[in-house]
Protein backbone atom coordinates (compact mmCIF):
# COMPACT_ATOMS: atom_id res chain seq x y z
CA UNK A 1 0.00 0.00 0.00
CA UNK A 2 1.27 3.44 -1.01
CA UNK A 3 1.18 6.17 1.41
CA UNK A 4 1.02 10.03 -0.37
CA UNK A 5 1.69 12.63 2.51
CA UNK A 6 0.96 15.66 1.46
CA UNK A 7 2.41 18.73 2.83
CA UNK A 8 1.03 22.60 2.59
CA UNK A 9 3.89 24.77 2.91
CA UNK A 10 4.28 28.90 3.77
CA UNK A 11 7.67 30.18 5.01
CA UNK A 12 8.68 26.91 6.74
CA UNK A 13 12.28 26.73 6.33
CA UNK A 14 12.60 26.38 10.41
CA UNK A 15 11.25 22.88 10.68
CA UNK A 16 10.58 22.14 7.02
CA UNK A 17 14.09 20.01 6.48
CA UNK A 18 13.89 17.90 9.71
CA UNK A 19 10.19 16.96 9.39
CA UNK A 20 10.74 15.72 5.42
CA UNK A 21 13.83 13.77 6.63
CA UNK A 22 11.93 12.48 9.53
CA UNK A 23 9.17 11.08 6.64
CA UNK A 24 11.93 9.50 4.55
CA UNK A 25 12.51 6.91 7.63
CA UNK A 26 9.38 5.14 6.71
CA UNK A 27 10.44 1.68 5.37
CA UNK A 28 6.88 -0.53 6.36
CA UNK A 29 4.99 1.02 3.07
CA UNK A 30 5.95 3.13 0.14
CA UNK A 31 5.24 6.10 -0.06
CA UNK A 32 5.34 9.68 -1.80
CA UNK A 33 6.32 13.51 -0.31
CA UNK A 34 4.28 16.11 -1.87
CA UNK A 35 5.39 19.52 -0.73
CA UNK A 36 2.75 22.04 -2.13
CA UNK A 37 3.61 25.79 -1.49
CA UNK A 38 1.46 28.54 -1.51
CA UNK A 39 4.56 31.04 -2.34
CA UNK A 40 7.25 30.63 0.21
CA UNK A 41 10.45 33.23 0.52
CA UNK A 42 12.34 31.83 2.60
CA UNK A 43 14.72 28.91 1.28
CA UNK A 44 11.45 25.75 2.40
CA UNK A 45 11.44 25.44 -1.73
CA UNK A 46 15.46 24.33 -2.33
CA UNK A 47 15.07 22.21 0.72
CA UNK A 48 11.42 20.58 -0.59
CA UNK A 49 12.68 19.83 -4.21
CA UNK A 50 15.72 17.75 -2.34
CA UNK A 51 13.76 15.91 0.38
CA UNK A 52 10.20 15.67 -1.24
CA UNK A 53 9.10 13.55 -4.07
CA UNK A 54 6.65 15.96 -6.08
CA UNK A 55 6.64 19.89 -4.98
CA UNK A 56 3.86 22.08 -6.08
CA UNK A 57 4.43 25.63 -6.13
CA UNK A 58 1.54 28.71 -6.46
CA UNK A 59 3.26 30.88 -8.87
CA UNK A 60 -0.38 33.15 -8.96
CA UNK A 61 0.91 35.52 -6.73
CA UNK A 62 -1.84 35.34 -4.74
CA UNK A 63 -2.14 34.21 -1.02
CA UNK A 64 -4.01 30.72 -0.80
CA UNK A 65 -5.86 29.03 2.05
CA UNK A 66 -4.23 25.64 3.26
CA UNK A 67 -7.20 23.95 1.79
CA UNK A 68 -6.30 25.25 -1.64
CA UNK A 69 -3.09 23.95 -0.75
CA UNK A 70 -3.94 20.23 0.59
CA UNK A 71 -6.05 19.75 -2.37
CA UNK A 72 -3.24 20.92 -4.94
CA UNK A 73 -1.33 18.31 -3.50
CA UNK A 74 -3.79 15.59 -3.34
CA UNK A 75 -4.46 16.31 -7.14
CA UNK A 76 -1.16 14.86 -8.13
CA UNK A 77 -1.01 12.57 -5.93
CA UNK A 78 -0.69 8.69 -6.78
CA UNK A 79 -0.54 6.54 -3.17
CA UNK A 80 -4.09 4.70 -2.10
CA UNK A 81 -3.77 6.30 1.23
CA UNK A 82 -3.26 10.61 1.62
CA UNK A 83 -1.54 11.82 4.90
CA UNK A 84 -1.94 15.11 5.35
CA UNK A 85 0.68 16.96 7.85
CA UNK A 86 1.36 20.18 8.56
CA UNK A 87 4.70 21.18 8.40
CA UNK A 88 5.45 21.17 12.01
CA UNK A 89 4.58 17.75 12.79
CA UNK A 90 6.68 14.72 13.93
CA UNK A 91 5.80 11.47 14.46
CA UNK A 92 7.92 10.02 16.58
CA UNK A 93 8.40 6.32 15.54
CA UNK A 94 7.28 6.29 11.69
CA UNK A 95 7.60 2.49 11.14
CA UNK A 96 5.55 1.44 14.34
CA UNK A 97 3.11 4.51 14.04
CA UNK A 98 1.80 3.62 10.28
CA UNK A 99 2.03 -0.34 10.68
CA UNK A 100 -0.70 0.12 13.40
CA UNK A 101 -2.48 2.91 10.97
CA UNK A 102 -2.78 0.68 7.96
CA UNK A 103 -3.22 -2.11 10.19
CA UNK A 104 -6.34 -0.35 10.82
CA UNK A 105 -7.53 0.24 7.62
CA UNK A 106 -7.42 -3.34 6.67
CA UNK A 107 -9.44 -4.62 9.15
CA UNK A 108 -11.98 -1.37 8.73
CA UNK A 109 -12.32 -0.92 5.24
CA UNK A 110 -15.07 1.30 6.18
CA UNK A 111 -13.27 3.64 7.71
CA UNK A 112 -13.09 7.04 5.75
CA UNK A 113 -11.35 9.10 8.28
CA UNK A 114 -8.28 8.28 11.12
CA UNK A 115 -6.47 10.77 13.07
CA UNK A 116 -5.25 10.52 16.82
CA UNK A 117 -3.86 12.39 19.70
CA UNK A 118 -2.01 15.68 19.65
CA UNK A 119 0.75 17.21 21.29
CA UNK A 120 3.46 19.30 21.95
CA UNK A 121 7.09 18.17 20.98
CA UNK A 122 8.90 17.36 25.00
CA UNK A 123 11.01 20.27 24.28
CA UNK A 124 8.54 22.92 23.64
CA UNK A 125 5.78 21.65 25.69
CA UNK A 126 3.95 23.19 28.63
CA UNK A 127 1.92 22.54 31.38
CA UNK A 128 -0.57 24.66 29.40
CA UNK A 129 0.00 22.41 26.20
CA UNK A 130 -0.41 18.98 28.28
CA UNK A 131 -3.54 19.67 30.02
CA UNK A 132 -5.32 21.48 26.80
CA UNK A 133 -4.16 18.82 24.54
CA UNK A 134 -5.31 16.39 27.15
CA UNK A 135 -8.59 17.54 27.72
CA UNK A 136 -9.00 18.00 23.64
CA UNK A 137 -7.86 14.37 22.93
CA UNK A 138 -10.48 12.91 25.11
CA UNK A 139 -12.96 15.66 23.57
CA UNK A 140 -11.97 14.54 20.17
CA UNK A 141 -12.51 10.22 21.11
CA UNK A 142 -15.74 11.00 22.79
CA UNK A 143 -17.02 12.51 19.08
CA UNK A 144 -15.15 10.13 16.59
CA UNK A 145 -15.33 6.98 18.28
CA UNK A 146 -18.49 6.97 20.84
CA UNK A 147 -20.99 9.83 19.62
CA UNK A 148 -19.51 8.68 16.13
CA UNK A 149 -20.06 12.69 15.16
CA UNK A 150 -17.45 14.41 13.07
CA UNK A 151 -14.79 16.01 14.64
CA UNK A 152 -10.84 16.99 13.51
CA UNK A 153 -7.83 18.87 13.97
CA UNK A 154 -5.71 19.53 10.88
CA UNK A 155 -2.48 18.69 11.92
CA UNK A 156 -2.76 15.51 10.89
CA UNK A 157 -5.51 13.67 9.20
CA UNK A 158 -4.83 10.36 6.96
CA UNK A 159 -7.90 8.92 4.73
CA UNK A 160 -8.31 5.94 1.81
CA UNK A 161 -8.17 8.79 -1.87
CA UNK A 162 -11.28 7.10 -2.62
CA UNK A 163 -12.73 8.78 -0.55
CA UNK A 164 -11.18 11.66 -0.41
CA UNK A 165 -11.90 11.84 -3.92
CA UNK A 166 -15.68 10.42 -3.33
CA UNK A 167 -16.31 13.71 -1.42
CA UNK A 168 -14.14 16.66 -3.25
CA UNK A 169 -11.95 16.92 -0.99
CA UNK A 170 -11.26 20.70 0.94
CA UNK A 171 -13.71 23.17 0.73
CA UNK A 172 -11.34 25.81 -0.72
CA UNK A 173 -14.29 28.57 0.10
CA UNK A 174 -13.55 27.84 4.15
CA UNK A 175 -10.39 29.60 5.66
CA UNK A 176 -10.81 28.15 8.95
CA UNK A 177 -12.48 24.27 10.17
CA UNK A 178 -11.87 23.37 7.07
CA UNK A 179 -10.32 19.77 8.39
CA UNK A 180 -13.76 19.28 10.25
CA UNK A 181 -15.81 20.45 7.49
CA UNK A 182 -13.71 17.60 5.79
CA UNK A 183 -14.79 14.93 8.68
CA UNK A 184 -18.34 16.04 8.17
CA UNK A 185 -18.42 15.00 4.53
CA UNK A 186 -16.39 12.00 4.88
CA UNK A 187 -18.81 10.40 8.05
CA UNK A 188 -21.15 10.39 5.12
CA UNK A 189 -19.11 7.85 2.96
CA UNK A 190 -17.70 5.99 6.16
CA UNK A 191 -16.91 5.96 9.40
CA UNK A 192 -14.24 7.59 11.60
CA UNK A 193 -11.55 7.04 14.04
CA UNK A 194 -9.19 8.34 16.43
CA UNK A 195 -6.76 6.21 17.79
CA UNK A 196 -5.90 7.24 21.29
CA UNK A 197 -2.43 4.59 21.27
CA UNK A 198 -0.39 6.90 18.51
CA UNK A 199 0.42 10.82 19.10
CA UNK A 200 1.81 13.20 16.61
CA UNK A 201 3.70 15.77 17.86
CA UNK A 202 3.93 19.31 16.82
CA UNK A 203 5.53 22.42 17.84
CA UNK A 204 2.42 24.51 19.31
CA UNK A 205 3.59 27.54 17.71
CA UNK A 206 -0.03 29.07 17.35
CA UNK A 207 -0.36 28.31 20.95
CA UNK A 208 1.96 29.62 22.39
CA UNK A 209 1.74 33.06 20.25
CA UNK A 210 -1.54 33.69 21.05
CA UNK A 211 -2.69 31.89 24.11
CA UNK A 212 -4.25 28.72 24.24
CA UNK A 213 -7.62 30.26 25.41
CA UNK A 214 -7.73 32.76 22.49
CA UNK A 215 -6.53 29.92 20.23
CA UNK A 216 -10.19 27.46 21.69
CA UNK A 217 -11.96 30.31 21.20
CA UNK A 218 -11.58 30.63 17.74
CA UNK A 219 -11.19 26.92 17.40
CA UNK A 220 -15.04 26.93 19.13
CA UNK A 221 -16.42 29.82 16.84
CA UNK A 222 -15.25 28.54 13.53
CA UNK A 223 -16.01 25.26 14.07
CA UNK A 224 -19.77 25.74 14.98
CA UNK A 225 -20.27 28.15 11.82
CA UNK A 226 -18.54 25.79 9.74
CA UNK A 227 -21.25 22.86 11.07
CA UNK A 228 -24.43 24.68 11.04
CA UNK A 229 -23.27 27.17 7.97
CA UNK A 230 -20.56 25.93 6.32
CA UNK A 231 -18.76 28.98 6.58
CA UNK A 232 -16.15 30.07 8.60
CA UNK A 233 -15.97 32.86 11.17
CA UNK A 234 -11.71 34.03 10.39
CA UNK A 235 -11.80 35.51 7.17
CA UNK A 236 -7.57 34.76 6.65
CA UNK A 237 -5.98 32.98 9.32
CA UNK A 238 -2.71 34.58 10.41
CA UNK A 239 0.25 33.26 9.36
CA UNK A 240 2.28 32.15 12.68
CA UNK A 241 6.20 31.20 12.44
């Protein structure tokens, strides 16, 4: 089975060369690295066309959403499974991590949708980050696995392209939620998980810039207009390095 992760890039050249090498340690599955870039300045493109497999770069000039991104990525790509990352993400064991994934898949071949829990990389991580992340985790199995109601974060979110495909991927007209909004149409095709024995780790950058309690806030208001409106309440979503 071919894994595609798929990678929407902006100014990342501070974690964008350890977290592609960190993907290239994956030897249970083959795989592809699609670095799509809405316009980086930076150096992340030299390092992306050395590490990644497929780059995609928006030459428009124009500033584009990360679900414009994701799904310029996903359009090229060729693996039966998409992984979608953000840039800042590790995962700390890649072999054991996506034996138990795909493991998954192929005794749920229903299953349209599998993410798990979040948190902050040990040497960024605070108290703050432990017990949000905690309490969100738990949040995020009650939905998926019990309630069985659609419910995501985007920093990491892996799906069969079928359907991915089945559903048209991103809503490119959403600037925030637009990884639940995703979940929403996908528990219509399938069913979803979140596995609470595998973490990715990321670097809580937003976080820690702008509070985590400013951060759930807008979490909370996007993600109930996106549900009930399918529209989001941020009109751009800051750019946070």
């Amino acid at each position: 089975m071919k894994l595609s992760f798929i990678i929407p890039t902006l100014n990342e050249i501070s974690v964008i060369e350890p977290m592609l090498t960190s993907l290239r340690t994956l030897t249970v599955a083959d795989y592809e690295i699609i670095v799509s870039d809405g316009g980086s300045k930076d150096g992340t493109l030299e390092v992306a066309r050395r590490l990644a497999t497929k780059v995609v770069e928006n030459t428009s000039g124009k500033r584009q959403n990360i679900a414009i991104g994701r799904n310029e990525g996903a359009r090229i790509a060729e693996g039966e499974f998409f992984v979608f990352m953000d840039a800042d993400v590790f995962i700390p064991d890649m072999d054991a991590f996506f034996a138990r994934a795909l493991g998954y898949f192929q005794t749920h071949p229903e299953c349209s949708g599998y993410v798990v829990y979040l948190q902050v990389l040990k040497k960024y991580r605070t108290f703050a980050d432990a017990f949000f992340h905690g309490m969100y985790n738990r949040w995020l199995y009650v939905m998926n696995n019990i309630l069985h109601s659609p419910l995501s974060q985007g920093e990491f979110q892996m799906m069969p392209a079928r359907y991915f495909k089945q559903v048209g991927g991103y809503n490119e007209a959403i600037t925030a939620s637009e990884d639940m909004e995703l979940f929403m149409k996908l528990a219509k095709v399938g069913s979803l998980h979140i596995d609470p024995k595998l973490s990715a780790c990321h670097t809580g950058r937003r976080a820690h810039k702008i509070g985590w309690l400013k951060m759930l806030s807008m979490w909370t208001m996007n993600g109930i207009m996106v549900k009930f409106f399918h529209r989001s309440v941020s009109k751009e979503w800051t750019v946070i390095r």
